[in-house]
C-alpha atoms as a PDB file:
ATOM      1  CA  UNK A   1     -45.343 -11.805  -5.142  1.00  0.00           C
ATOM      2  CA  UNK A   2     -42.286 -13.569  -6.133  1.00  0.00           C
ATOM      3  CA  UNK A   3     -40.780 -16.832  -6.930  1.00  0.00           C
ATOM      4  CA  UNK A   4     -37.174 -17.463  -5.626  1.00  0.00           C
ATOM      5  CA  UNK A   5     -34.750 -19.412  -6.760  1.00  0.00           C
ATOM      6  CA  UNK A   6     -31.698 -20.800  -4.787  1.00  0.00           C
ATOM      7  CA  UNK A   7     -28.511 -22.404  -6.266  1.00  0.00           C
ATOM      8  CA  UNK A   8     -26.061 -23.937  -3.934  1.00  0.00           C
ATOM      9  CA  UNK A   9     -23.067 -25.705  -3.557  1.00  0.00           C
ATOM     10  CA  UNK A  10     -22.370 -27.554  -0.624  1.00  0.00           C
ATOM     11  CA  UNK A  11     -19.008 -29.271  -1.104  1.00  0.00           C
ATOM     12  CA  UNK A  12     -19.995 -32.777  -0.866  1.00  0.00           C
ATOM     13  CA  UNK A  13     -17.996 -35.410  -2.866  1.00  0.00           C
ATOM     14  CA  UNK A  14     -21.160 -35.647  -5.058  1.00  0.00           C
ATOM     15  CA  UNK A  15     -21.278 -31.915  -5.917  1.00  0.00           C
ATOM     16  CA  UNK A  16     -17.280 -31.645  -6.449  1.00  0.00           C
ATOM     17  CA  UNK A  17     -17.712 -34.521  -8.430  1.00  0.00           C
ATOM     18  CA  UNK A  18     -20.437 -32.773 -10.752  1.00  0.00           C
ATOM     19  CA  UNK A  19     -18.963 -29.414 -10.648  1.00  0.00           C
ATOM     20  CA  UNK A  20     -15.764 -31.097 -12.823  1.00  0.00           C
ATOM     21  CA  UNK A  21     -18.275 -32.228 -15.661  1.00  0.00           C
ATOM     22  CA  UNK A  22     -20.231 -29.006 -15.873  1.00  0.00           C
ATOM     23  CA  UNK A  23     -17.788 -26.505 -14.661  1.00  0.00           C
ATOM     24  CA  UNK A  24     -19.853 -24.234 -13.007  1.00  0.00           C
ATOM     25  CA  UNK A  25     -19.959 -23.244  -9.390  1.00  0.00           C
ATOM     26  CA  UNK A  26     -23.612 -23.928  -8.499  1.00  0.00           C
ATOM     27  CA  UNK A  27     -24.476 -27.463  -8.559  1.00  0.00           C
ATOM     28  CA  UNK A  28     -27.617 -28.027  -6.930  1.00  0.00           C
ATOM     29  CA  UNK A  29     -30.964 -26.247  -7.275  1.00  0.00           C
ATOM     30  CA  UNK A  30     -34.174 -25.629  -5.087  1.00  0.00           C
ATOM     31  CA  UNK A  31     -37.308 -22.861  -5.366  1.00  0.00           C
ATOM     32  CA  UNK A  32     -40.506 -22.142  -3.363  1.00  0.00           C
ATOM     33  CA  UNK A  33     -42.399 -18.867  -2.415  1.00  0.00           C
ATOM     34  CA  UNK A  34     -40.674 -18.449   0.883  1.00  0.00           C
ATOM     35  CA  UNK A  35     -38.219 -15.319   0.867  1.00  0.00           C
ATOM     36  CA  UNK A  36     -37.205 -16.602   4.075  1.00  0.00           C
ATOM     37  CA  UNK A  37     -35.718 -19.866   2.190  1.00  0.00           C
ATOM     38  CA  UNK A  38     -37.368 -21.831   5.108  1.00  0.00           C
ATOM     39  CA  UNK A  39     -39.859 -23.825   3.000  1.00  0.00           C
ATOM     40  CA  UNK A  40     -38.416 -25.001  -0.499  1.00  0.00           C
ATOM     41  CA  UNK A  41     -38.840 -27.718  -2.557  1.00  0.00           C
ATOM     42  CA  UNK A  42     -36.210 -30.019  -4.522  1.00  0.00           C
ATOM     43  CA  UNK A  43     -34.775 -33.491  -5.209  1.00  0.00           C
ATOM     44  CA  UNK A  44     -31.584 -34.534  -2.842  1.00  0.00           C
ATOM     45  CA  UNK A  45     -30.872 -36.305   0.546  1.00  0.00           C
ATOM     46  CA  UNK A  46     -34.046 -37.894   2.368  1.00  0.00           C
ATOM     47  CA  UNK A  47     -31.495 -38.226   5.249  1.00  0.00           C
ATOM     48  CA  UNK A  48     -28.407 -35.341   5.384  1.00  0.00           C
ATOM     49  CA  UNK A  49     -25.647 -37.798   6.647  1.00  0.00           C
ATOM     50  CA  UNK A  50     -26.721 -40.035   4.132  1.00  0.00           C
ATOM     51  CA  UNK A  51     -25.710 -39.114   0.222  1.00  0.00           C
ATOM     52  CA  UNK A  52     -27.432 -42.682  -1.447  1.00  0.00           C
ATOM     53  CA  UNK A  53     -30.772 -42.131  -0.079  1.00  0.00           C
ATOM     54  CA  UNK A  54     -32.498 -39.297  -2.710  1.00  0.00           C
ATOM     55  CA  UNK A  55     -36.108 -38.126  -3.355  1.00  0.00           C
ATOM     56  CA  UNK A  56     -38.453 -35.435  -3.259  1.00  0.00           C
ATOM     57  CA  UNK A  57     -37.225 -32.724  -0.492  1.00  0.00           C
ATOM     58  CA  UNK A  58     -38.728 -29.897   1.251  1.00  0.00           C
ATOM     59  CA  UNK A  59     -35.588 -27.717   2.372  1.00  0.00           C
ATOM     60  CA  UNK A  60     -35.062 -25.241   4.885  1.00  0.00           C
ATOM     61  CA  UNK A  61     -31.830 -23.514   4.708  1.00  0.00           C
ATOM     62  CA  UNK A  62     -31.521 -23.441   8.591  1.00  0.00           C
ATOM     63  CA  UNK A  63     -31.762 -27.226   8.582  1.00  0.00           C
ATOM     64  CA  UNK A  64     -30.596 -30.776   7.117  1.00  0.00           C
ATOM     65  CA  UNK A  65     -27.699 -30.575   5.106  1.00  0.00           C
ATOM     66  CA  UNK A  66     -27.444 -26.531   5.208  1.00  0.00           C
ATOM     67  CA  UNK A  67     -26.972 -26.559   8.938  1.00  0.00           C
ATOM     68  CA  UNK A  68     -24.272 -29.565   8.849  1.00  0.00           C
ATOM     69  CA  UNK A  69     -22.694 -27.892   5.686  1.00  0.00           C
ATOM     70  CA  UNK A  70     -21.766 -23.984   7.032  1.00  0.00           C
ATOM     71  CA  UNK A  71     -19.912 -23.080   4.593  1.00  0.00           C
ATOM     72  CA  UNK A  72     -22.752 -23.588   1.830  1.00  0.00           C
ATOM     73  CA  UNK A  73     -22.635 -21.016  -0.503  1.00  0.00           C
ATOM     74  CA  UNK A  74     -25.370 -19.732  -2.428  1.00  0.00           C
ATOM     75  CA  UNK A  75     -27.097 -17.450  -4.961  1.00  0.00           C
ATOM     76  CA  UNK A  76     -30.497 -15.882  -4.548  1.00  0.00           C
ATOM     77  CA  UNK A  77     -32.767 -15.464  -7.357  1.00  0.00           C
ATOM     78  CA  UNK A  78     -36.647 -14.179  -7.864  1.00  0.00           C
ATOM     79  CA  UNK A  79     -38.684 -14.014 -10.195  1.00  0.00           C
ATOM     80  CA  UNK A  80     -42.314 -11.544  -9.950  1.00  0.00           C
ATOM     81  CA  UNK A  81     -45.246 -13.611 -10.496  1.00  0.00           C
ATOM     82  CA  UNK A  82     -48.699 -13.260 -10.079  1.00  0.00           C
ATOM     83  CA  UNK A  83     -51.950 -15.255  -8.337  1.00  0.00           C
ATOM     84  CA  UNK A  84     -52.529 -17.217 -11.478  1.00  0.00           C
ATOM     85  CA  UNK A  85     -48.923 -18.511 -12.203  1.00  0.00           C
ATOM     86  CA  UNK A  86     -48.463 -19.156  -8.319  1.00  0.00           C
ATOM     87  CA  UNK A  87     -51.809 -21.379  -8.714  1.00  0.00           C
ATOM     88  CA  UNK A  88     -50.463 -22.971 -11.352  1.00  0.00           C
ATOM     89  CA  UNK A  89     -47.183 -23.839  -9.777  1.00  0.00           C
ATOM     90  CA  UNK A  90     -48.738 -24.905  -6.362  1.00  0.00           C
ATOM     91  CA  UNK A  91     -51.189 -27.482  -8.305  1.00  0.00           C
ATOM     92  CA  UNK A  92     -47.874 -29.279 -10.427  1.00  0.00           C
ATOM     93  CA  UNK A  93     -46.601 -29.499  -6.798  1.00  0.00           C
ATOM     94  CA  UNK A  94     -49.032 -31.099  -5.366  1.00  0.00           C
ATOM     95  CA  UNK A  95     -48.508 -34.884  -6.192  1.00  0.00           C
ATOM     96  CA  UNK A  96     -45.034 -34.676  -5.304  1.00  0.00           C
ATOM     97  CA  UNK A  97     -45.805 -32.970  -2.044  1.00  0.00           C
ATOM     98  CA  UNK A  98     -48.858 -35.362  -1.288  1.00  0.00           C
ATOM     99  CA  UNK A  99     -47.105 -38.617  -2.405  1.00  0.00           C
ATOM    100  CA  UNK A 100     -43.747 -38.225  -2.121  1.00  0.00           C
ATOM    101  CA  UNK A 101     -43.348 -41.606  -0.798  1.00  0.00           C
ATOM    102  CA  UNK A 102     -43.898 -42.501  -5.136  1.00  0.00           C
ATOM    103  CA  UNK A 103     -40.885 -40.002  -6.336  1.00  0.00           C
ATOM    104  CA  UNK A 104     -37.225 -41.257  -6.661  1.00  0.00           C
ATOM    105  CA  UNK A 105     -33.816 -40.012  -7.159  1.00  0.00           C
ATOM    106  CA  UNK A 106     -32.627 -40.040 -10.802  1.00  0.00           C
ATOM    107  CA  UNK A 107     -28.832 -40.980 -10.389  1.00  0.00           C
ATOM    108  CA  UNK A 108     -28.786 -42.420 -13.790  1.00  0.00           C
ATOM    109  CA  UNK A 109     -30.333 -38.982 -15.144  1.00  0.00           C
ATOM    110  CA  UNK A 110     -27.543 -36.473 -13.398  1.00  0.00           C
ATOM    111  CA  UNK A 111     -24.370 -39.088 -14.812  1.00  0.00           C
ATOM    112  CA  UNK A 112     -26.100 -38.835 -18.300  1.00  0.00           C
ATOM    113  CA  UNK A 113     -26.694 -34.931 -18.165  1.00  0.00           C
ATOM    114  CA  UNK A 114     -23.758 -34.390 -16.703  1.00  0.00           C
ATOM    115  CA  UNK A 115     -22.199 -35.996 -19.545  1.00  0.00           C
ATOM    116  CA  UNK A 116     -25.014 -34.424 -21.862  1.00  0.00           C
ATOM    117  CA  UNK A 117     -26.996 -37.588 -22.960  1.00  0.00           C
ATOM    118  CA  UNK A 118     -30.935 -36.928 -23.230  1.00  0.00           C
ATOM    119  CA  UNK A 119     -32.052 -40.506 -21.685  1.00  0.00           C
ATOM    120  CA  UNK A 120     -34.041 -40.585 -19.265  1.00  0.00           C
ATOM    121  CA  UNK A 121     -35.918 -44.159 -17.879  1.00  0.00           C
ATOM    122  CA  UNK A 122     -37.641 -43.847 -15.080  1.00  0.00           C
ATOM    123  CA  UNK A 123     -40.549 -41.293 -15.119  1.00  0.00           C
ATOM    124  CA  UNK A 124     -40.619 -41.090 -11.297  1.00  0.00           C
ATOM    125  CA  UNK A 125     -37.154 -40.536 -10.290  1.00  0.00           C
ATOM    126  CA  UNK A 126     -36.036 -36.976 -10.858  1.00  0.00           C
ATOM    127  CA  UNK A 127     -32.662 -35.085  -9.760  1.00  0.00           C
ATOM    128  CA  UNK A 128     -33.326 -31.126  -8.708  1.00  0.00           C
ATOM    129  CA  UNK A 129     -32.438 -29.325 -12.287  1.00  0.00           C
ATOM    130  CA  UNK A 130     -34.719 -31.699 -14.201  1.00  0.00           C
ATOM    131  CA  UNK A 131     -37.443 -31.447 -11.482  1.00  0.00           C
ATOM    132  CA  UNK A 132     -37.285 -27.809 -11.304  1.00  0.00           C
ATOM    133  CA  UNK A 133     -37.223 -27.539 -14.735  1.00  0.00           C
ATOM    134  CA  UNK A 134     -40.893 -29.858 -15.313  1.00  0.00           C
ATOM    135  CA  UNK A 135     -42.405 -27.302 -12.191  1.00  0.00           C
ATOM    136  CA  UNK A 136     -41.039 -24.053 -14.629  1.00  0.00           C
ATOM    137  CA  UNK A 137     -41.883 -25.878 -18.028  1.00  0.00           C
ATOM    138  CA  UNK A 138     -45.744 -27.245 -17.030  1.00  0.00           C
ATOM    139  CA  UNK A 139     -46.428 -23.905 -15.141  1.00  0.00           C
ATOM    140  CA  UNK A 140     -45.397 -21.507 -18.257  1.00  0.00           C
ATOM    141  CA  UNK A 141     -42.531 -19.934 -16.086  1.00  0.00           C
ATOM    142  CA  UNK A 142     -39.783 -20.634 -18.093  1.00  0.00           C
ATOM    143  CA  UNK A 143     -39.257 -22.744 -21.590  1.00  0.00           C
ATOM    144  CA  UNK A 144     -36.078 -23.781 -21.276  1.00  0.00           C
ATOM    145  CA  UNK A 145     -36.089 -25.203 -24.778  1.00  0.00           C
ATOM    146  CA  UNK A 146     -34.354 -27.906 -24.368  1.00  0.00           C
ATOM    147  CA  UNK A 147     -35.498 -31.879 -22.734  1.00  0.00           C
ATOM    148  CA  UNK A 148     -35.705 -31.332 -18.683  1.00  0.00           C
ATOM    149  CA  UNK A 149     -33.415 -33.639 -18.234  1.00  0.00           C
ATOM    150  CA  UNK A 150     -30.614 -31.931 -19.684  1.00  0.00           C
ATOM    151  CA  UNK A 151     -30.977 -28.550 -17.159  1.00  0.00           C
ATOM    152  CA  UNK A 152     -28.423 -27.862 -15.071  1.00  0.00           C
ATOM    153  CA  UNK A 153     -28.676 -25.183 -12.609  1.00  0.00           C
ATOM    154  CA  UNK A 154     -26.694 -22.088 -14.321  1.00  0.00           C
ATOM    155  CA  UNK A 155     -30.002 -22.687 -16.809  1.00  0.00           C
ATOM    156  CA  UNK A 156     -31.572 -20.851 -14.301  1.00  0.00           C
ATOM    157  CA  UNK A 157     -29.792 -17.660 -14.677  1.00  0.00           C
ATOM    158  CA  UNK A 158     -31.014 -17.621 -18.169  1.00  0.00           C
ATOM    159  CA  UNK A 159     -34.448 -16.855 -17.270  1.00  0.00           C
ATOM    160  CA  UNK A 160     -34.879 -12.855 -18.888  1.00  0.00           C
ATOM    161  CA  UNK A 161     -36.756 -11.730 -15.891  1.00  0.00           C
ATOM    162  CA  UNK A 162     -34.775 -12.947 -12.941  1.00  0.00           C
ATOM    163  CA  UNK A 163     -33.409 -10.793 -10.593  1.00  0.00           C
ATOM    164  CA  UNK A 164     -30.255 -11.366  -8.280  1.00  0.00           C
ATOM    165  CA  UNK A 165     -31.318 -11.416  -4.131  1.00  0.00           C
ATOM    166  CA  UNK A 166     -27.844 -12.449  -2.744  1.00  0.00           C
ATOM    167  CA  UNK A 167     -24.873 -14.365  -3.465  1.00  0.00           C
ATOM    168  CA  UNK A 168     -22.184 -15.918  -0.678  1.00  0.00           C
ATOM    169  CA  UNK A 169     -22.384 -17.989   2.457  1.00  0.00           C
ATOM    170  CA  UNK A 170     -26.036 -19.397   2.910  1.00  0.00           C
ATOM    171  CA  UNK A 171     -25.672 -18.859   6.481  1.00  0.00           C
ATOM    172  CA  UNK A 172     -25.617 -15.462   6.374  1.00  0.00           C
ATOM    173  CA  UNK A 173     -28.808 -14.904   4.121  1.00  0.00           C
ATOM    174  CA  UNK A 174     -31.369 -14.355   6.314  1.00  0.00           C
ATOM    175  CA  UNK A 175     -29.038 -11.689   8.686  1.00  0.00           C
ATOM    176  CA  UNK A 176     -28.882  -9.882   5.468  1.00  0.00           C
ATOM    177  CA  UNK A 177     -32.600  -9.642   5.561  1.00  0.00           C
ATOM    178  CA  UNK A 178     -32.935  -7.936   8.903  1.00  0.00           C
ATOM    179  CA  UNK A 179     -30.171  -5.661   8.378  1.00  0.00           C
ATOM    180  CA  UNK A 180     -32.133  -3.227   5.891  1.00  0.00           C
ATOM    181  CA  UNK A 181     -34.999  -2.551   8.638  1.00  0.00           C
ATOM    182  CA  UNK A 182     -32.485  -2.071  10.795  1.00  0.00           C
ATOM    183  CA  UNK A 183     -30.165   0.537   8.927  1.00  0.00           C
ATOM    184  CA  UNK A 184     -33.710   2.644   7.985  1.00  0.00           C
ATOM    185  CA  UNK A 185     -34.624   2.733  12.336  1.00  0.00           C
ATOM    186  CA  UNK A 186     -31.124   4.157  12.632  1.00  0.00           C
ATOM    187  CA  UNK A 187     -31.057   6.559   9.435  1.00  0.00           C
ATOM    188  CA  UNK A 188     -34.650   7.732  11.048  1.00  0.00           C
ATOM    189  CA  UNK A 189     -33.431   8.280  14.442  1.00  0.00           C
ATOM    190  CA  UNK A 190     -30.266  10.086  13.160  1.00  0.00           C
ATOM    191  CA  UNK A 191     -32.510  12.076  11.171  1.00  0.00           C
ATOM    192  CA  UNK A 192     -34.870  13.053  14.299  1.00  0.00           C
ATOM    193  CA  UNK A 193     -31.540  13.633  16.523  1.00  0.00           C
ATOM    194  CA  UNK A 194     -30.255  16.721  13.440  1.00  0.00           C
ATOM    195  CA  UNK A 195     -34.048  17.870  13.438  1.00  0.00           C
ATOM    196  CA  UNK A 196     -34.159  18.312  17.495  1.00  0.00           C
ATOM    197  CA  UNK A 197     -30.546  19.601  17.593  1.00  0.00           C
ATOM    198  CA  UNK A 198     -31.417  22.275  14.704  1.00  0.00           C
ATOM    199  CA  UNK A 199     -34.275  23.656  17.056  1.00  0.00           C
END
């Protein structure tokens, strides 16, 4: 089984904004177990038209801010795991999943790592690096030596055992997906119409 990983960058003001300070091309980060990219879990928008509202998010790629943003683009990662690390991930997700009402966005967290001050204050307000980054750190997927706070995204690419899905427009992921069934079905039938045309 695998763990993906998506990075994304939307084009909001916010991520523009952040992509001056780190200089990197991917400013906003999101995982889950779905290869589909249909159920994934981050810190952003509650509400998609509304950039001031932030908390714990369960994200769908064919939804929210994804489907008002089409020209997202994206990079696909996974990573292999097994039963036991997918149990452990699954149980550090479950308070934020059960009680996200509790969880906050850290705005004071993503000026100070964009500006790369460790300082965090409240304990209940993340931003979707530093969140990801607690879910890989308390799991044993990933030590990312250094405070969570100060992970951006690209840290993510670090990881030794990641592998590269896709990279371009989000909306054209999952069509991607289908098309290597579909290539095989017509490679087979070719294959049948040489056979019969041989006999």
């Amino acid at each position: 089984m695998n763990l993906y990983i998506l990075l994304t960058n939307t084009g909001t003001i916010l991520t523009r904004i952040i992509g001056l300070f780190t200089g990197y091309k991917y400013n906003h980060v999101s995982f889950g177990f779905d290869k589909n990219l249909e159920c994934i879990y981050s810190f952003g928008r509650l509400k998609p038209r509304n950039p001031f509202i932030g908390g714990f998010v369960e994200e769908n790629i064919n939804e929210g801010l994804y489907k008002i943003k089409k020209n997202t683009r994206g990079l696909v990662l996974k990573i292999k795991i097994d039963k036991n690390l997918k149990s452990k991930i699954e149980e550090n997700l479950k308070p934020f999943i059960t009680e996200k009402h509790l969880y906050g966005y850290n705005t004071y967290g993503l000026i100070n790592n964009a500006l790369g001050r460790n300082n965090k204050k409240n304990h209940r307000n993340y931003f979707c690096s530093e969140f990801a980054a607690k879910i890989f750190s308390e799991s044993k997927v990933y030590d990312f030596k250094k405070p969570d706070v100060l992970v951006r995204p690209e840290d993510f690419l670090k990881i030794n055992r990641v592998v590269t899905v896709y990279e371009g427009l989000l909306i054209n992921y999952n069509k991607k997906l289908v098309k290597k069934p579909l290539h095989l079905w017509i490679s087979f039938v070719t294959i049948l119409k040489l056979i019969k045309g041989s006999d």
